[in-house]
PDB file of N, CA and C in Angstrom:
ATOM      1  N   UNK A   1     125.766  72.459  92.690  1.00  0.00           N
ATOM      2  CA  UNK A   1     126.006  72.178  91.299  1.00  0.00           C
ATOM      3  C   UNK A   1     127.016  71.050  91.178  1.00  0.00           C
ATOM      4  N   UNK A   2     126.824  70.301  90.262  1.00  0.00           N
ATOM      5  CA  UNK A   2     127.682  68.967  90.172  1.00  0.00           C
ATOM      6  C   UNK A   2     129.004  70.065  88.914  1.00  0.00           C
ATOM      7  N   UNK A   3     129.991  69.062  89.103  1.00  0.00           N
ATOM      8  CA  UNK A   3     131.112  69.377  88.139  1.00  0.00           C
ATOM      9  C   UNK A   3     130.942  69.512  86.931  1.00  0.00           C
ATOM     10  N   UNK A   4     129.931  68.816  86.513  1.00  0.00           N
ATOM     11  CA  UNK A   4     130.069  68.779  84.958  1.00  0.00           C
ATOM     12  C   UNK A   4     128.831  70.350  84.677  1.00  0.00           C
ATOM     13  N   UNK A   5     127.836  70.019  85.143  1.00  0.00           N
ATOM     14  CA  UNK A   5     127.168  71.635  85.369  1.00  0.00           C
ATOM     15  C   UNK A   5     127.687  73.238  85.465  1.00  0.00           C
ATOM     16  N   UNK A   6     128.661  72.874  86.430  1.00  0.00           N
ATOM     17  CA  UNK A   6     130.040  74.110  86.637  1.00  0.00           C
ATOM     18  C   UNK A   6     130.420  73.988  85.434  1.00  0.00           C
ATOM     19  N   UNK A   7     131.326  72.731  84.779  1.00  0.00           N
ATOM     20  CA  UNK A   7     131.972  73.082  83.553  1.00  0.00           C
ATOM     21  C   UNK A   7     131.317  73.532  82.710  1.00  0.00           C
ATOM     22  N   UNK A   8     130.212  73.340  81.983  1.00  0.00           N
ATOM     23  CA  UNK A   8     129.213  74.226  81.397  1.00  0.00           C
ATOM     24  C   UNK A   8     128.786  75.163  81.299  1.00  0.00           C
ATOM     25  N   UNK A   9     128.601  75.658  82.481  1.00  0.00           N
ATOM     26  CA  UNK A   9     127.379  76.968  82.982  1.00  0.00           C
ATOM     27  C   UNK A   9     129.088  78.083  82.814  1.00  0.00           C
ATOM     28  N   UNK A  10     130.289  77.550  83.521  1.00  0.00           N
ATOM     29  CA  UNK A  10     131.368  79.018  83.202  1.00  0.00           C
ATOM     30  C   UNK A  10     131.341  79.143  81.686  1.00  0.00           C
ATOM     31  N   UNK A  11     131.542  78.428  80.793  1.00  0.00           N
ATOM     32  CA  UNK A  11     132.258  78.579  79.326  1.00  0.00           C
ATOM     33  C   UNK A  11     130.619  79.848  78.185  1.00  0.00           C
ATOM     34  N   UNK A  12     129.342  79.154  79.325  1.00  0.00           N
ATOM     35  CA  UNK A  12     128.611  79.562  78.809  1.00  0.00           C
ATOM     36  C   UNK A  12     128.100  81.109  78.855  1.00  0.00           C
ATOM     37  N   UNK A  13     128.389  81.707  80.096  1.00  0.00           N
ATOM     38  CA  UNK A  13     128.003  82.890  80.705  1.00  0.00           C
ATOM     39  C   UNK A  13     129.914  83.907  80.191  1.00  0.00           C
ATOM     40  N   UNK A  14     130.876  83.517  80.067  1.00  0.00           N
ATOM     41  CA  UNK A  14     131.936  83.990  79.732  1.00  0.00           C
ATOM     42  C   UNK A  14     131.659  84.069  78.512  1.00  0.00           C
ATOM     43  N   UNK A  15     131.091  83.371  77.258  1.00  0.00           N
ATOM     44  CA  UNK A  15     130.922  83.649  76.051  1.00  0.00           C
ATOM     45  C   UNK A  15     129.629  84.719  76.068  1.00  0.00           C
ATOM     46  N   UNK A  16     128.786  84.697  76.886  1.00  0.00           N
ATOM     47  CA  UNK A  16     127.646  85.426  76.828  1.00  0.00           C
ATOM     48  C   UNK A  16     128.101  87.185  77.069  1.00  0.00           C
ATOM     49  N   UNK A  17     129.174  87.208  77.994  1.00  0.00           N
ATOM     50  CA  UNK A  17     130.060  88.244  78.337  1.00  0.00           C
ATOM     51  C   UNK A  17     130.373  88.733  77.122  1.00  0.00           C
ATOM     52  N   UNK A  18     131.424  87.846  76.834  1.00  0.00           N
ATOM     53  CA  UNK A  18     132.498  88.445  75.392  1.00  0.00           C
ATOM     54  C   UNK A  18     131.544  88.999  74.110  1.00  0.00           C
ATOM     55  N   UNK A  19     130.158  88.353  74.037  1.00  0.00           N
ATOM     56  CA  UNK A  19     129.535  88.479  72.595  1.00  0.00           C
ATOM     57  C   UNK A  19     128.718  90.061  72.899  1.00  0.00           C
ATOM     58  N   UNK A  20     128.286  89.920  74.094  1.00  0.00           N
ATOM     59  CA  UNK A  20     127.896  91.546  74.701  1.00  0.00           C
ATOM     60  C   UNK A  20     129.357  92.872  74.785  1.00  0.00           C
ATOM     61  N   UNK A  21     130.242  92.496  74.969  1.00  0.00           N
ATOM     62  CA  UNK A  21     131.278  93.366  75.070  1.00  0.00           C
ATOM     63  C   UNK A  21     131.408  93.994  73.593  1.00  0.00           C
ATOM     64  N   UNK A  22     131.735  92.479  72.819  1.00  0.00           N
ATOM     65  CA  UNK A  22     131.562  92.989  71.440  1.00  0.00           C
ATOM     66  C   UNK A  22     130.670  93.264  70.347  1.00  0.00           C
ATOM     67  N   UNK A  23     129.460  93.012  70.734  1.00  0.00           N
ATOM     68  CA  UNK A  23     127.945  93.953  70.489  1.00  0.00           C
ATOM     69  C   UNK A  23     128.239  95.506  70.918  1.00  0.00           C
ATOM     70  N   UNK A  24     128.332  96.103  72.239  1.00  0.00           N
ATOM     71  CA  UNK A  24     128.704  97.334  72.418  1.00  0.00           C
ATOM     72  C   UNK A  24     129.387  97.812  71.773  1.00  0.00           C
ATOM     73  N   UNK A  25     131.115  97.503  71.508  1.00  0.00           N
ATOM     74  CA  UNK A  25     132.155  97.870  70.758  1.00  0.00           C
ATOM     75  C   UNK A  25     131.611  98.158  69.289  1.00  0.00           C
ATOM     76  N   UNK A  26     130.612  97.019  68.837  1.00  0.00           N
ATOM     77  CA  UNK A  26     130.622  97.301  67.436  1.00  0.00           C
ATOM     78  C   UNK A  26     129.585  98.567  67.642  1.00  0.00           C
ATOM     79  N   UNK A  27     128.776  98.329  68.506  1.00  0.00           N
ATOM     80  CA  UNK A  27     127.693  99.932  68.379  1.00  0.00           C
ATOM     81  C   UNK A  27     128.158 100.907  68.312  1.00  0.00           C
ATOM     82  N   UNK A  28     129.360 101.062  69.057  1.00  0.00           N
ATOM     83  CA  UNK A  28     130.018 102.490  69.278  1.00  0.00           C
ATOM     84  C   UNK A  28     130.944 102.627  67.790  1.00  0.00           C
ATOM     85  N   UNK A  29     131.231 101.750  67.390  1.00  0.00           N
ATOM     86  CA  UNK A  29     131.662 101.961  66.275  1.00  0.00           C
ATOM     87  C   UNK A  29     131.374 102.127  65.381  1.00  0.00           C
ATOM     88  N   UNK A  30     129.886 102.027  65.055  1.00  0.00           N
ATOM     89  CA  UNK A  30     128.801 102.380  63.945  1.00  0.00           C
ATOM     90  C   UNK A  30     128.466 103.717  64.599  1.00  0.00           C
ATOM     91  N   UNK A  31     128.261 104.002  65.681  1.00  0.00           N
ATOM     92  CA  UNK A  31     127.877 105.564  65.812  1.00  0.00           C
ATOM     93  C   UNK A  31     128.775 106.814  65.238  1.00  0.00           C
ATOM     94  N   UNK A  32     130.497 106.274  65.738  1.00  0.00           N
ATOM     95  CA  UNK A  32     131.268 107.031  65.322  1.00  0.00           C
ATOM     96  C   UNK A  32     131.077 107.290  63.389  1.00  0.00           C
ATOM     97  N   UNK A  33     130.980 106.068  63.194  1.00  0.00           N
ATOM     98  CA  UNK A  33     131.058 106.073  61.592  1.00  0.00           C
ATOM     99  C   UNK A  33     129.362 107.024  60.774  1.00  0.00           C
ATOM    100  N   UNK A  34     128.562 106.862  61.442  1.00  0.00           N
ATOM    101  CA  UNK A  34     127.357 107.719  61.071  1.00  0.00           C
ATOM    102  C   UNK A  34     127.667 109.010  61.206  1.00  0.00           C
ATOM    103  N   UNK A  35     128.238 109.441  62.159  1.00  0.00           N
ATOM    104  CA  UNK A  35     128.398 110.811  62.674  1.00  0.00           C
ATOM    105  C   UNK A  35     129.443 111.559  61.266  1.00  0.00           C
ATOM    106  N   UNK A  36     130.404 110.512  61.938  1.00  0.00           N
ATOM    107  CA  UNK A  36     131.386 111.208  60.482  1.00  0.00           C
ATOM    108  C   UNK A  36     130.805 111.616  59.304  1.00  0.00           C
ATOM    109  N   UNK A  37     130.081 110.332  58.916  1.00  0.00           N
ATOM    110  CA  UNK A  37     129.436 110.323  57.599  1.00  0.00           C
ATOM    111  C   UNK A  37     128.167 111.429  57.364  1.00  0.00           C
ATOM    112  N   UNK A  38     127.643 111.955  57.979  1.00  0.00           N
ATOM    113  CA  UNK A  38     126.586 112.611  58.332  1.00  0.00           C
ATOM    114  C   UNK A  38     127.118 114.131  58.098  1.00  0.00           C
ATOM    115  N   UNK A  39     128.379 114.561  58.855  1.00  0.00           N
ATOM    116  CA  UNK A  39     129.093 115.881  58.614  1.00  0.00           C
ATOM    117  C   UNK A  39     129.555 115.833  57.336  1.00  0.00           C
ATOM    118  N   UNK A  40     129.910 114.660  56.417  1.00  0.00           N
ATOM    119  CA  UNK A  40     130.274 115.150  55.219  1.00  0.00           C
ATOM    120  C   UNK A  40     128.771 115.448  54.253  1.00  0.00           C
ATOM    121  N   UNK A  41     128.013 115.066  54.565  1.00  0.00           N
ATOM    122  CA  UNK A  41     126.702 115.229  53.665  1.00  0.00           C
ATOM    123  C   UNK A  41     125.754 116.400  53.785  1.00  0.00           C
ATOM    124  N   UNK A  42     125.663 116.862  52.953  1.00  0.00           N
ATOM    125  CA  UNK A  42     124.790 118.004  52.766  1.00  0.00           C
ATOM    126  C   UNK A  42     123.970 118.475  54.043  1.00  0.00           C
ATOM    127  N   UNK A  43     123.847 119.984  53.648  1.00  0.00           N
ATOM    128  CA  UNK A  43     122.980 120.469  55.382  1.00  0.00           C
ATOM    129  C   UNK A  43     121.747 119.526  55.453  1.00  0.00           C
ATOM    130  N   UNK A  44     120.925 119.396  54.044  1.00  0.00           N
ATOM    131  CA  UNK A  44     119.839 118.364  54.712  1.00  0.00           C
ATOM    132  C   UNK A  44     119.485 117.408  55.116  1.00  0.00           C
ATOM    133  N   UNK A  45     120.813 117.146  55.912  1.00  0.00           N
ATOM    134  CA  UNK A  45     121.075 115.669  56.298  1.00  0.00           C
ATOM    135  C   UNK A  45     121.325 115.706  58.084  1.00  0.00           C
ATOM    136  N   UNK A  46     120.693 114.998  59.306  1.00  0.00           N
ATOM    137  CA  UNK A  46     120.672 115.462  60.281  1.00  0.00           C
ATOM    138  C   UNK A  46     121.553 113.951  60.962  1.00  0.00           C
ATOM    139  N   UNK A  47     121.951 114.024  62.430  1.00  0.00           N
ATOM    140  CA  UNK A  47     122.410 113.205  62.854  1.00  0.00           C
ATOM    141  C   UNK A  47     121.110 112.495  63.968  1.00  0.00           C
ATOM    142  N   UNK A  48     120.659 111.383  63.842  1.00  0.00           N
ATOM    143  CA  UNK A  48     119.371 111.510  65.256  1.00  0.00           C
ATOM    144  C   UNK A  48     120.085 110.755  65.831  1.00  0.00           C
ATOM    145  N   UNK A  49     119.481 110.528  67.279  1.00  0.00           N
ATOM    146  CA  UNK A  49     119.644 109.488  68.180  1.00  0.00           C
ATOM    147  C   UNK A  49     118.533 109.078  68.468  1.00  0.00           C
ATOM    148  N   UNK A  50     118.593 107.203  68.703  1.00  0.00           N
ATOM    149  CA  UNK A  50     117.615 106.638  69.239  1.00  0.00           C
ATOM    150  C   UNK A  50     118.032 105.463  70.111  1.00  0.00           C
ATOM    151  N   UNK A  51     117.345 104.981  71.309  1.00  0.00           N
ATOM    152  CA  UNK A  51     117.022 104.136  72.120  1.00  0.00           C
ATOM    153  C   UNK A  51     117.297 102.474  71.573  1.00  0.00           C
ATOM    154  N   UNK A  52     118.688 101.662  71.928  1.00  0.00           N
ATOM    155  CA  UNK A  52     118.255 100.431  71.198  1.00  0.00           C
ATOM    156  C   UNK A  52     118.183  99.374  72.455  1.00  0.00           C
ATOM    157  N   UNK A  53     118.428  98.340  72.318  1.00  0.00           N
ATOM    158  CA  UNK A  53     118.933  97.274  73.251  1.00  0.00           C
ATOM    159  C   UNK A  53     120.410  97.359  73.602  1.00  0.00           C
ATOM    160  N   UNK A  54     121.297  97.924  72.840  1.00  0.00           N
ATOM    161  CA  UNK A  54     122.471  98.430  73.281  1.00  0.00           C
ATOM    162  C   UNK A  54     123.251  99.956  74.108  1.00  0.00           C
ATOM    163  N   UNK A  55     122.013 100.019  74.090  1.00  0.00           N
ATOM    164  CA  UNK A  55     122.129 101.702  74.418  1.00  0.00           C
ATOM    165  C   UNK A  55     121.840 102.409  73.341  1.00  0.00           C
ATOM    166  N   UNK A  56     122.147 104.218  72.952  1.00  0.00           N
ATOM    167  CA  UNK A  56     121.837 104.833  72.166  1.00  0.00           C
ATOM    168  C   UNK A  56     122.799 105.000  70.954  1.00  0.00           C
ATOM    169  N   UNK A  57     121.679 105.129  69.787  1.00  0.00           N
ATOM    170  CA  UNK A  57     122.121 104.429  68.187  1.00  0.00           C
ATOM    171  C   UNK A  57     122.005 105.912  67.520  1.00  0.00           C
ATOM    172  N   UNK A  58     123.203 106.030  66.795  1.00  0.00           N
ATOM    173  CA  UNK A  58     123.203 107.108  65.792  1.00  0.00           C
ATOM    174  C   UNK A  58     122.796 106.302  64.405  1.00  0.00           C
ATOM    175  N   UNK A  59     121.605 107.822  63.383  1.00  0.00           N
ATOM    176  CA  UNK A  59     122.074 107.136  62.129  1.00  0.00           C
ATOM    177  C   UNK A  59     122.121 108.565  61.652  1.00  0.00           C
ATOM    178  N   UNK A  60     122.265 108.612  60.122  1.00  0.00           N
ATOM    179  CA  UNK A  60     122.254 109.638  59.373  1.00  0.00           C
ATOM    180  C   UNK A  60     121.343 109.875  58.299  1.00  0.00           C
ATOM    181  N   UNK A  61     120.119 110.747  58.903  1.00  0.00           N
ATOM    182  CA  UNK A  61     119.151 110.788  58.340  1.00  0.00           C
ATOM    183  C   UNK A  61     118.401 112.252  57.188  1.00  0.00           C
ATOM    184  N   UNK A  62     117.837 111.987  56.174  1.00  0.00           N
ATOM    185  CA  UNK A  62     117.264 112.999  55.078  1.00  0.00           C
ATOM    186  C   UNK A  62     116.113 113.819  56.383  1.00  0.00           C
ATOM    187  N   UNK A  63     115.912 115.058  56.211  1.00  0.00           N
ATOM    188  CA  UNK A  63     115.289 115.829  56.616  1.00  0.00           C
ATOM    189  C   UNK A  63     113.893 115.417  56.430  1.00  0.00           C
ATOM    190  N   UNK A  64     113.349 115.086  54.727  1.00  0.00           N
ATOM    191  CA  UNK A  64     112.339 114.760  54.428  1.00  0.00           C
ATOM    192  C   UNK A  64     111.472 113.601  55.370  1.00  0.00           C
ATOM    193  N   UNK A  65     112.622 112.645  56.183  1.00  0.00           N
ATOM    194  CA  UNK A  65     112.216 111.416  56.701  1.00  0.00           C
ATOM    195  C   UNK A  65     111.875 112.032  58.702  1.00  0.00           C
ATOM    196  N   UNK A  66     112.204 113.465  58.769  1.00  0.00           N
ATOM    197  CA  UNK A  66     111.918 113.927  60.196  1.00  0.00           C
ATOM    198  C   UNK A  66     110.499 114.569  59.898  1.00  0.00           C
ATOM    199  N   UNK A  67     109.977 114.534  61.175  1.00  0.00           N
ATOM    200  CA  UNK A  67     109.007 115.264  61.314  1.00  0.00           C
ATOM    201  C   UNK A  67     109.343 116.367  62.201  1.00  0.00           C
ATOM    202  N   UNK A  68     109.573 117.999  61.801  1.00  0.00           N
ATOM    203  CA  UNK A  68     109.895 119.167  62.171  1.00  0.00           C
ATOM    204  C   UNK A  68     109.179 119.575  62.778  1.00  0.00           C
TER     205      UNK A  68
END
């Protein structure tokens, strides 16, 4: 790799790092906040989990919208 390639390719893969670190952080921080939100709402209200590109996603969902 020539120098100027190096200078490039680090700034680029270190930002690619940081924007994934803080993609995760914010996921986990929307899960916590569903969950909460989910225990204050009525029994017919359930917590699911699902499968994302970040790992697994809470939301807070109406009963009517599950299939039992």
């Amino acid at each position: 790799m020539t120098d100027k390639a190096l200078a490039l390719f680090i700034p680029m893969v270190s930002g690619m790092g940081l924007g994934f670190f803080i993609a995760v952080s914010g996921q986990n921080l929307m899960n916590f906040s569903a969950a909460q939100t989910c225990k204050k709402m009525p029994d017919y209200h359930r917590l699911v989990t699902y499968t994302s590109f970040l790992g697994d996603s809470k939301a807070c969902m109406h009963v009517r919208y599950l299939a039992n």
